[in-house]
C-alpha atoms as a PDB file:
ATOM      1  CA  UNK A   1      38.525   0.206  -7.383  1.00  0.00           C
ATOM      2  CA  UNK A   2      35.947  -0.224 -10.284  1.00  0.00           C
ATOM      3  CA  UNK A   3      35.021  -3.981  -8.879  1.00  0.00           C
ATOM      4  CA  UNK A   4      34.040  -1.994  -5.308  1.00  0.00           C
ATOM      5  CA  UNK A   5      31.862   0.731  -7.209  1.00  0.00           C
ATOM      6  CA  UNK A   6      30.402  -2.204  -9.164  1.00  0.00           C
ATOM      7  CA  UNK A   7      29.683  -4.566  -5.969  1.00  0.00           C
ATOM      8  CA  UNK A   8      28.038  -1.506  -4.245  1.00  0.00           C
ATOM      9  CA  UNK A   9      25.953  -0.749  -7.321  1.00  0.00           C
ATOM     10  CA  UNK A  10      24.757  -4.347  -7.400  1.00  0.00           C
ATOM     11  CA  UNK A  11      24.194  -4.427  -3.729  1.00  0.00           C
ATOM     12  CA  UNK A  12      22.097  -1.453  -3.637  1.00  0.00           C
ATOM     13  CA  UNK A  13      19.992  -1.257  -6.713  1.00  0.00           C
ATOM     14  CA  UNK A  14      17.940  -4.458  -5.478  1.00  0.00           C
ATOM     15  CA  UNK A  15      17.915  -3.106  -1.807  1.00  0.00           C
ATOM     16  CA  UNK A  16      16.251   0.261  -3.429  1.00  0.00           C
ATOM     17  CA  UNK A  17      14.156  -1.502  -5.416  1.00  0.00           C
ATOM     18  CA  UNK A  18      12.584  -3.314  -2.560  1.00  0.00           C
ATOM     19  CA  UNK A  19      11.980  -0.995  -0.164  1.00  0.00           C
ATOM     20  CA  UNK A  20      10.471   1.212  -2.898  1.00  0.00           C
ATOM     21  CA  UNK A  21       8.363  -1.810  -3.740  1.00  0.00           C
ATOM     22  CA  UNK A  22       7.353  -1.941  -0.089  1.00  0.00           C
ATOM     23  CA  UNK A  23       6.343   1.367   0.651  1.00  0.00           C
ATOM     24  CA  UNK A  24       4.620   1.481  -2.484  1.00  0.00           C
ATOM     25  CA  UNK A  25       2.334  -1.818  -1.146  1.00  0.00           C
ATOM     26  CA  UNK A  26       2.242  -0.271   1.976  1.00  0.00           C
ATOM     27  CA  UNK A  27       0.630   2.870   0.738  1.00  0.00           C
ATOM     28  CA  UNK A  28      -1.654   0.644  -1.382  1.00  0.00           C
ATOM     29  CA  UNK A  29      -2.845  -1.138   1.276  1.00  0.00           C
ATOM     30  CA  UNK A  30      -3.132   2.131   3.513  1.00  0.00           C
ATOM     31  CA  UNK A  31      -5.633   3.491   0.754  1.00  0.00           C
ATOM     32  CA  UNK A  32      -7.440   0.148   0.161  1.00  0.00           C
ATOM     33  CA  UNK A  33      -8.200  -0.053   4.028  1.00  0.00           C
ATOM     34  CA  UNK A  34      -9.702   3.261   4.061  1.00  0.00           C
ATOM     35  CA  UNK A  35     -11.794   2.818   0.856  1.00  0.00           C
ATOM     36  CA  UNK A  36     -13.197  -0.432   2.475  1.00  0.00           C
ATOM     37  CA  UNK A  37     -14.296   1.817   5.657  1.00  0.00           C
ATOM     38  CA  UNK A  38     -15.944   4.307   4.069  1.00  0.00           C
ATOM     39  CA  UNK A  39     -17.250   1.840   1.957  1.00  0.00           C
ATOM     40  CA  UNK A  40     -18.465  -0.240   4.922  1.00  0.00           C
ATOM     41  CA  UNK A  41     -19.840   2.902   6.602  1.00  0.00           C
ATOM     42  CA  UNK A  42     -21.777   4.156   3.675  1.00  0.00           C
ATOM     43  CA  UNK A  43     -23.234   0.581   3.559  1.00  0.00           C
ATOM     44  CA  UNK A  44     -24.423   0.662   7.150  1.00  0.00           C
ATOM     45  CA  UNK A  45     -25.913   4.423   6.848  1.00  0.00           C
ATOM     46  CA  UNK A  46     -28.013   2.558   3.893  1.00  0.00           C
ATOM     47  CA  UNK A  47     -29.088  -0.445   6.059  1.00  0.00           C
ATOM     48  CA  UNK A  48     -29.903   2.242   9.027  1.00  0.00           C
ATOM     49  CA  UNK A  49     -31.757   4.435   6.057  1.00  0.00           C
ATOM     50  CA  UNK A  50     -34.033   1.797   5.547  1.00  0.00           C
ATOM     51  CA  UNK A  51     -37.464   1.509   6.699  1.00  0.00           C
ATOM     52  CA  UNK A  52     -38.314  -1.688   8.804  1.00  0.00           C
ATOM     53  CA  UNK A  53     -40.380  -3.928   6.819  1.00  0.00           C
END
């Protein structure tokens, strides 16, 4: 019964760790996109800002 428990432990641990690892990127990548807007829109407010030389 232990070698079950065991193979289940192995089997899941890894399987946890990834999708942890996943939505972790995911969420990285959600926040990184929205910097990069506001970012981007802040940039074009400064270009529109500007007087025409």
């Amino acid at each position: 019964m232990s070698e079950v428990w065991l193979a289940l432990i192995y089997t899941l641990v890894p399987l946890i760790t990834a999708i942890t690892a996943l939505v972790v990127a995911i969420r990285a990548n959600n926040k990184g996109i929205r910097n990069n807007k506001t970012l981007s829109d802040q940039n074009l407010r400064a270009l529109k800002g500007k007087p025409k030389e």
